[in-house]
N, C-alpha and C. Protein backbone atom coordinates (compact mmCIF):
# COMPACT_ATOMS: atom_id res chain seq x y z
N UNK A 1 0.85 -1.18 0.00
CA UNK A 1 0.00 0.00 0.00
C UNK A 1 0.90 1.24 0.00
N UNK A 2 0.21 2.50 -0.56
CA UNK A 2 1.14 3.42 -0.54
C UNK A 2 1.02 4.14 0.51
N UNK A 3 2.05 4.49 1.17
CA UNK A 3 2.47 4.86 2.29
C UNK A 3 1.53 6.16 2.60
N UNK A 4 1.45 7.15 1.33
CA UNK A 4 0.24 8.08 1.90
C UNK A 4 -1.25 7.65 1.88
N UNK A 5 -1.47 7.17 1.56
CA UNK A 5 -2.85 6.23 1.81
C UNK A 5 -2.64 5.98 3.24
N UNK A 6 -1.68 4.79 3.30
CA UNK A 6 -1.70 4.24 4.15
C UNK A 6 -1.86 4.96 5.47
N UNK A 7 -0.83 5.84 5.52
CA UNK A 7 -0.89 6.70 6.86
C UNK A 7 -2.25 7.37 6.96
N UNK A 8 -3.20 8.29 5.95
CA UNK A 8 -4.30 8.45 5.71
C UNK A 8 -5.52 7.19 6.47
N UNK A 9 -5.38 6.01 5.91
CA UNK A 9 -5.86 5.05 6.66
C UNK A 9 -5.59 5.14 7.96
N UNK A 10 -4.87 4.91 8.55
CA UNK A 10 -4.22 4.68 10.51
C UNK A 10 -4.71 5.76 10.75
N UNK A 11 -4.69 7.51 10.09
CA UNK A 11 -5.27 8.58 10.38
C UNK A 11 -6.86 8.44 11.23
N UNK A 12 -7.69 7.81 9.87
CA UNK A 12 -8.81 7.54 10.12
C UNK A 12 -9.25 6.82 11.61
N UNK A 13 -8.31 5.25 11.51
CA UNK A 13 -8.88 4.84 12.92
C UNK A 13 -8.33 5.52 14.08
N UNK A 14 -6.74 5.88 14.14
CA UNK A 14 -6.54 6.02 15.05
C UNK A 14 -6.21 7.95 15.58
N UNK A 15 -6.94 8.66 14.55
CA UNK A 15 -6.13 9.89 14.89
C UNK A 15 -6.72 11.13 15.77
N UNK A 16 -7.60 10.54 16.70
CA UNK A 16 -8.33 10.55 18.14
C UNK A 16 -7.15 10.76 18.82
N UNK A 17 -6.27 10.03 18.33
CA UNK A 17 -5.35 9.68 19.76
C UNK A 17 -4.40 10.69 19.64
N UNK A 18 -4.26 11.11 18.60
CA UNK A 18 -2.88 11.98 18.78
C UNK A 18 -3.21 13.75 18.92
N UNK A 19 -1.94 13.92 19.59
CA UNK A 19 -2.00 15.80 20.52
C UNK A 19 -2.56 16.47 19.11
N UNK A 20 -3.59 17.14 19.93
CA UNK A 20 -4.39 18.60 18.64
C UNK A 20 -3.75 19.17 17.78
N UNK A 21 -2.76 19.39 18.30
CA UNK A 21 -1.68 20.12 17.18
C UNK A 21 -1.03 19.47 15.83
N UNK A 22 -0.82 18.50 16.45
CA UNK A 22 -0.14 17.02 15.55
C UNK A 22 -1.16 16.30 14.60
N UNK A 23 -2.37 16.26 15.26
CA UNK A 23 -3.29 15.41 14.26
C UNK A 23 -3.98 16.80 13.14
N UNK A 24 -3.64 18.02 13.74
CA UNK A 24 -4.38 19.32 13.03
C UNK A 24 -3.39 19.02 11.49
N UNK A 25 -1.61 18.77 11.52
CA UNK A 25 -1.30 18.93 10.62
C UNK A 25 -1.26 18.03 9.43
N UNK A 26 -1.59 16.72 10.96
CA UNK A 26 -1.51 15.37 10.04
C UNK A 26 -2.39 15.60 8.82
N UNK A 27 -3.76 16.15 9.18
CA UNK A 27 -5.17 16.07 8.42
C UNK A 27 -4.70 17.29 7.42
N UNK A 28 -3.92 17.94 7.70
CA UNK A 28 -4.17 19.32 6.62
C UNK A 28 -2.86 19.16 5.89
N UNK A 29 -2.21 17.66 5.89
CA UNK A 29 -0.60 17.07 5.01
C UNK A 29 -1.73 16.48 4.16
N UNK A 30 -1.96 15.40 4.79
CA UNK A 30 -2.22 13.52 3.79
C UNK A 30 -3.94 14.14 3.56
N UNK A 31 -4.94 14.98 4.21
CA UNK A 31 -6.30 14.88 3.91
C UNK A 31 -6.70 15.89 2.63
N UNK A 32 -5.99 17.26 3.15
CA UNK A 32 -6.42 18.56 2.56
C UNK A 32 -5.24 18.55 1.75
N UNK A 33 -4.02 17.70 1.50
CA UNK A 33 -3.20 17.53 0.55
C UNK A 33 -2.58 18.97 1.04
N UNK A 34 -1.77 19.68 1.95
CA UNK A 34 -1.42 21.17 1.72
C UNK A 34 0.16 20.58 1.76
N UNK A 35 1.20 21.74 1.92
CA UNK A 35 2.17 21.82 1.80
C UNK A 35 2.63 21.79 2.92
N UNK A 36 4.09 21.42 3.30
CA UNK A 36 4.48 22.15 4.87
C UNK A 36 4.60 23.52 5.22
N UNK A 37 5.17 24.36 3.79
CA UNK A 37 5.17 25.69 4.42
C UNK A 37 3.33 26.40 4.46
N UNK A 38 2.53 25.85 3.59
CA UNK A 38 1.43 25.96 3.86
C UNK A 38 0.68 25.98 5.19
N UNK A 39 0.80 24.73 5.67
CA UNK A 39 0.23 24.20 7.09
C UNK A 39 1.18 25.07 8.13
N UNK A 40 2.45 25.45 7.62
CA UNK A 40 3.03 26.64 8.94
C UNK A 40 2.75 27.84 8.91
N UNK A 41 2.45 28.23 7.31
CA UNK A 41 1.66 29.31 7.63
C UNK A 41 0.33 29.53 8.45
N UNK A 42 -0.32 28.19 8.09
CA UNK A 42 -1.94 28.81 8.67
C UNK A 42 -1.78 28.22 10.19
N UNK A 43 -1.05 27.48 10.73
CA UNK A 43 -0.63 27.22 12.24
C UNK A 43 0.05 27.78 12.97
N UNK A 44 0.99 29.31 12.11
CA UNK A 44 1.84 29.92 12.68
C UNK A 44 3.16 29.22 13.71
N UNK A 45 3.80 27.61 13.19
CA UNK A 45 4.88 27.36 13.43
C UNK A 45 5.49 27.14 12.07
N UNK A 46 7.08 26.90 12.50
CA UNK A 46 7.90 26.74 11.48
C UNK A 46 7.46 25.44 10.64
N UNK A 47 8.32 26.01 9.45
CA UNK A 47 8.00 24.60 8.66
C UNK A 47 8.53 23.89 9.02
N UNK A 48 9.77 23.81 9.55
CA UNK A 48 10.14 22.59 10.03
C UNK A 48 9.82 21.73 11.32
N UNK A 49 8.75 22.65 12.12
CA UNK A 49 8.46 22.17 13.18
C UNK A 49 7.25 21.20 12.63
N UNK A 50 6.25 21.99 12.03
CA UNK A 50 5.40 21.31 10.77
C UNK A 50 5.61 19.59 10.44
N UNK A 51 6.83 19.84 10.10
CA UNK A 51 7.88 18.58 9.42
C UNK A 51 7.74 17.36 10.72
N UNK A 52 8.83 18.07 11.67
CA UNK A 52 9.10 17.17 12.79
C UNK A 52 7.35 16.66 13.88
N UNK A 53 6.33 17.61 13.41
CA UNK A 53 5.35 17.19 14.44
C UNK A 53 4.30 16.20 13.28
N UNK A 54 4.08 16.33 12.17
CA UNK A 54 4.03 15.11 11.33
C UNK A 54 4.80 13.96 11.31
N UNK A 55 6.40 13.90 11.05
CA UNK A 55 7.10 12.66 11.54
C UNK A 55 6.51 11.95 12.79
N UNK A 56 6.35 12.72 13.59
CA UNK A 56 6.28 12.22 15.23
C UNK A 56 4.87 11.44 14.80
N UNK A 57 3.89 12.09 14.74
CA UNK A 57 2.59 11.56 14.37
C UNK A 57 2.79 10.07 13.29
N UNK A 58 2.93 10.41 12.31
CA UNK A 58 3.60 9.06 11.36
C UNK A 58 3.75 8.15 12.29
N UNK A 59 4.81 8.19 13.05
CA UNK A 59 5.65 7.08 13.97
C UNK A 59 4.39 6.72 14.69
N UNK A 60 4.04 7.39 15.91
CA UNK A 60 2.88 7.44 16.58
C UNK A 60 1.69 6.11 16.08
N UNK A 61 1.35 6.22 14.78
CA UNK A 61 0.24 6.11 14.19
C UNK A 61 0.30 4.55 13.83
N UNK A 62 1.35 4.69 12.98
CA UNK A 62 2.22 2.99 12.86
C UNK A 62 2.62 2.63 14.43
N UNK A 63 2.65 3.04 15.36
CA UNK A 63 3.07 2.40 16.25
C UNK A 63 1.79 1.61 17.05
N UNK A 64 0.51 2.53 16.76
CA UNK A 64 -0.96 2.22 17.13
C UNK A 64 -1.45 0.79 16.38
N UNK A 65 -0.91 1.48 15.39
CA UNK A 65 -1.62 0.09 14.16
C UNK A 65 -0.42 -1.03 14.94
N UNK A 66 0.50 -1.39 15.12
CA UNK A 66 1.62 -2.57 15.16
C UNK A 66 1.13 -2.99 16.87
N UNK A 67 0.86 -1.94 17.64
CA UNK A 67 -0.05 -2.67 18.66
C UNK A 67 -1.53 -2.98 18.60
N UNK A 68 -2.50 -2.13 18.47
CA UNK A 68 -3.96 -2.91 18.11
C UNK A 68 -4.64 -3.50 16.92
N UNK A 69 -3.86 -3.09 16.03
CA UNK A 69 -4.06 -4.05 14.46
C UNK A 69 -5.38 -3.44 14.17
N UNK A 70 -6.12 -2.69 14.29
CA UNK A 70 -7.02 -2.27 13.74
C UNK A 70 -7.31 -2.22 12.35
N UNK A 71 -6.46 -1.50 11.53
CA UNK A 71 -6.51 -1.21 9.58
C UNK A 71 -6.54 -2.59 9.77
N UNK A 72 -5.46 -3.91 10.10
CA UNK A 72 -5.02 -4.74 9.28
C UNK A 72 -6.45 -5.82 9.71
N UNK A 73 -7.15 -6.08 11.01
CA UNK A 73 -8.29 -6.41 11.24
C UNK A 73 -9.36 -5.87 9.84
N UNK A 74 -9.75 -4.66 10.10
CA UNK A 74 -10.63 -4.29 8.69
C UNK A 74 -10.45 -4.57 7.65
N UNK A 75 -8.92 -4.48 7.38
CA UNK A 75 -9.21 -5.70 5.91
C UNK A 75 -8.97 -6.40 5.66
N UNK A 76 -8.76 -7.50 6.96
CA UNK A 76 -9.53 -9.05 6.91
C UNK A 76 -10.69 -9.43 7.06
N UNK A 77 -11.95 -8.42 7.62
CA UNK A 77 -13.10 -8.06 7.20
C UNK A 77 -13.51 -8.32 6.42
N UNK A 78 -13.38 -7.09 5.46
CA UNK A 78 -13.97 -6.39 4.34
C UNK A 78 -13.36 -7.76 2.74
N UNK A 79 -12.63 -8.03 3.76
CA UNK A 79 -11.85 -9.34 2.54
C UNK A 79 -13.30 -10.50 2.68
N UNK A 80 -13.51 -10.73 3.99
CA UNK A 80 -14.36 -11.87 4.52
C UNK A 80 -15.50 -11.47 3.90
N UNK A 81 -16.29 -10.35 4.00
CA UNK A 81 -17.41 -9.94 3.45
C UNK A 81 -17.32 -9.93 2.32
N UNK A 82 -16.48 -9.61 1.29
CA UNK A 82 -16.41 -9.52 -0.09
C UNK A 82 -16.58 -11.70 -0.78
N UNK A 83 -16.03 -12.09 0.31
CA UNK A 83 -15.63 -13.93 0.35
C UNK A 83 -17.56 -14.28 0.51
N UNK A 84 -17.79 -14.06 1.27
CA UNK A 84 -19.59 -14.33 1.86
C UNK A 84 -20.14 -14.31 0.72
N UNK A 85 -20.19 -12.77 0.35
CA UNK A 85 -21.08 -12.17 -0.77
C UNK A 85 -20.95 -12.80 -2.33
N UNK A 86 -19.60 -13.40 -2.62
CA UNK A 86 -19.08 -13.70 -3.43
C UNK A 86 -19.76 -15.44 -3.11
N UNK A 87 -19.69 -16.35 -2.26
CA UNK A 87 -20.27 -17.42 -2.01
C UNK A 87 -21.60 -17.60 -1.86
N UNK A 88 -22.62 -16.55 -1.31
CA UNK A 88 -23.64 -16.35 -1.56
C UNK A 88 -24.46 -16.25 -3.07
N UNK A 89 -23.65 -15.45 -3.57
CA UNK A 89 -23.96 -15.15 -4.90
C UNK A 89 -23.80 -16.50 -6.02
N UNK A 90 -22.74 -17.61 -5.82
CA UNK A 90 -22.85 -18.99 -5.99
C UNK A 90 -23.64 -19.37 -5.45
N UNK A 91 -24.03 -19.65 -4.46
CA UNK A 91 -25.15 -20.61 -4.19
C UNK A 91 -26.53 -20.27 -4.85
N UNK A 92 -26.56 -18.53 -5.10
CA UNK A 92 -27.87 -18.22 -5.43
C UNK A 92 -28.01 -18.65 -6.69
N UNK A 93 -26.63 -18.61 -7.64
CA UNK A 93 -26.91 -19.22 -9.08
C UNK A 93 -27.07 -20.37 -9.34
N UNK A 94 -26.52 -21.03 -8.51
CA UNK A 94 -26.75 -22.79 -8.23
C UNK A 94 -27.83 -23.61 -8.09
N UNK A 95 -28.35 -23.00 -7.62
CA UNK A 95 -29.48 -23.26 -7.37
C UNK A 95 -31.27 -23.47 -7.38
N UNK A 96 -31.75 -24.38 -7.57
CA UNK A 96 -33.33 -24.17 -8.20
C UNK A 96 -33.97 -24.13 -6.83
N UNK A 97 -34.16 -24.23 -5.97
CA UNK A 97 -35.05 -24.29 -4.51
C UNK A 97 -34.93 -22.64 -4.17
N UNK A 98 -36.23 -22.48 -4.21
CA UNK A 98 -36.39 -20.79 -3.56
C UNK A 98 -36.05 -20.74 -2.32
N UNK A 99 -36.60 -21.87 -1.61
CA UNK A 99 -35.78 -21.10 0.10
C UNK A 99 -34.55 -21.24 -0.07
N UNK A 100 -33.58 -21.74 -0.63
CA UNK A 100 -32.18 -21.66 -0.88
C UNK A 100 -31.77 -19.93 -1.53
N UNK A 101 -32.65 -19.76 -2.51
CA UNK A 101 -31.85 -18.71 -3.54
C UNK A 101 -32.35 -17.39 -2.42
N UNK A 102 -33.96 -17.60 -1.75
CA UNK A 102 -34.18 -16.47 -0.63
C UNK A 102 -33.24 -16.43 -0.04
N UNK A 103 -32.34 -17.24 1.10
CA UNK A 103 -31.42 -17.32 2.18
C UNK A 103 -30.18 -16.49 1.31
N UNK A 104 -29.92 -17.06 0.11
CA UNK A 104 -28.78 -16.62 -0.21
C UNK A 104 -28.79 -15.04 -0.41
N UNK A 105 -29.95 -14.81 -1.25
CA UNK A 105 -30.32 -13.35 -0.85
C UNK A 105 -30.32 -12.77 0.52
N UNK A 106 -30.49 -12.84 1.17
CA UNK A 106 -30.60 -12.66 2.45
C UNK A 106 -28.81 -12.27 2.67
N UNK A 107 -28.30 -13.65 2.60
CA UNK A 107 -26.67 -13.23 3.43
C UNK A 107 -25.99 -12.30 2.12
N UNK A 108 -26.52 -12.30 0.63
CA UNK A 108 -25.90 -11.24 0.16
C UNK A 108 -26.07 -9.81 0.47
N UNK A 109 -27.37 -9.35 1.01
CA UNK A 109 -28.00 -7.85 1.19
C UNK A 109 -27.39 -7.78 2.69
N UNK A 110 -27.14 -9.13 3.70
CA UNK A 110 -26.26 -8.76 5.09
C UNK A 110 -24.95 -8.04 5.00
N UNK A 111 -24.22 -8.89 3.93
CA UNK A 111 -22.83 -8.70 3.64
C UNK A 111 -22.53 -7.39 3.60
N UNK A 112 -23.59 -6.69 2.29
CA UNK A 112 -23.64 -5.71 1.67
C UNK A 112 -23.62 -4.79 2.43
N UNK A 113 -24.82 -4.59 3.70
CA UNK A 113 -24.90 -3.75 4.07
C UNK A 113 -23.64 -3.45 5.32
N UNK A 114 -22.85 -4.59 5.61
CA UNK A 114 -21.89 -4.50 6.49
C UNK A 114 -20.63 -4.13 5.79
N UNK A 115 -20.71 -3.79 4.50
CA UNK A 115 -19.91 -3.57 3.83
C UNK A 115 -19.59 -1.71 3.86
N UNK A 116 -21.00 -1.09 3.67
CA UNK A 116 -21.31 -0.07 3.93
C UNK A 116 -20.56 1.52 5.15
């Protein structure tokens, strides 16, 4: 995965956790796409502080994900649900018995909506 995604991702679950200042620039680097001297202008620190309080965050963020596994949980998920929906959708073609092809309907519109 590419690393700005990626960090973008860990952003998402985990960026609750990190100091106001740090997650303000994280979101206005990898979200709002800005620049560093950008984000020091409108935060009124240096760019390089900019620099060093994003690094810190980065580290931080990967360090969240390598202890609670969260991203890497979700997409063993979203893998599993895509696996269901995808087996559901066989059985529904497979099949001539309506309470079979109903059920299968059923766990495809579950999947779906947990997909959501």
């Amino acid at each position: 995965m590419e690393k700005n995604m990626e960090v973008s991702l860990l952003f998402d679950f985990y960026g609750e956790l990190l100091k106001p200042s740090g997650r303000e620039a994280v979101r206005l680097y990898y979200n709002e796409d800005l620049s560093l001297s950008e984000i020091a202008d409108q935060t009124g620190i240096t760019r390089q502080g900019v620099r060093d309080s994003i690094k810190r965050c980065e580290k931080q963020l990967f360090d969240f994900e390598e202890k609670l596994g969260l991203l890497a949980r979700f997409g063993q998920l979203e893998s599993g649900l895509d696996e269901i929906f995808a087996l559901a959708e066989k059985i529904y073609s497979s099949s001539d018995d309506i309470q079979i092809k109903s059920l299968a309907q059923s766990i495809e519109r579950k999947a779906g909506s947990l997909k959501e």
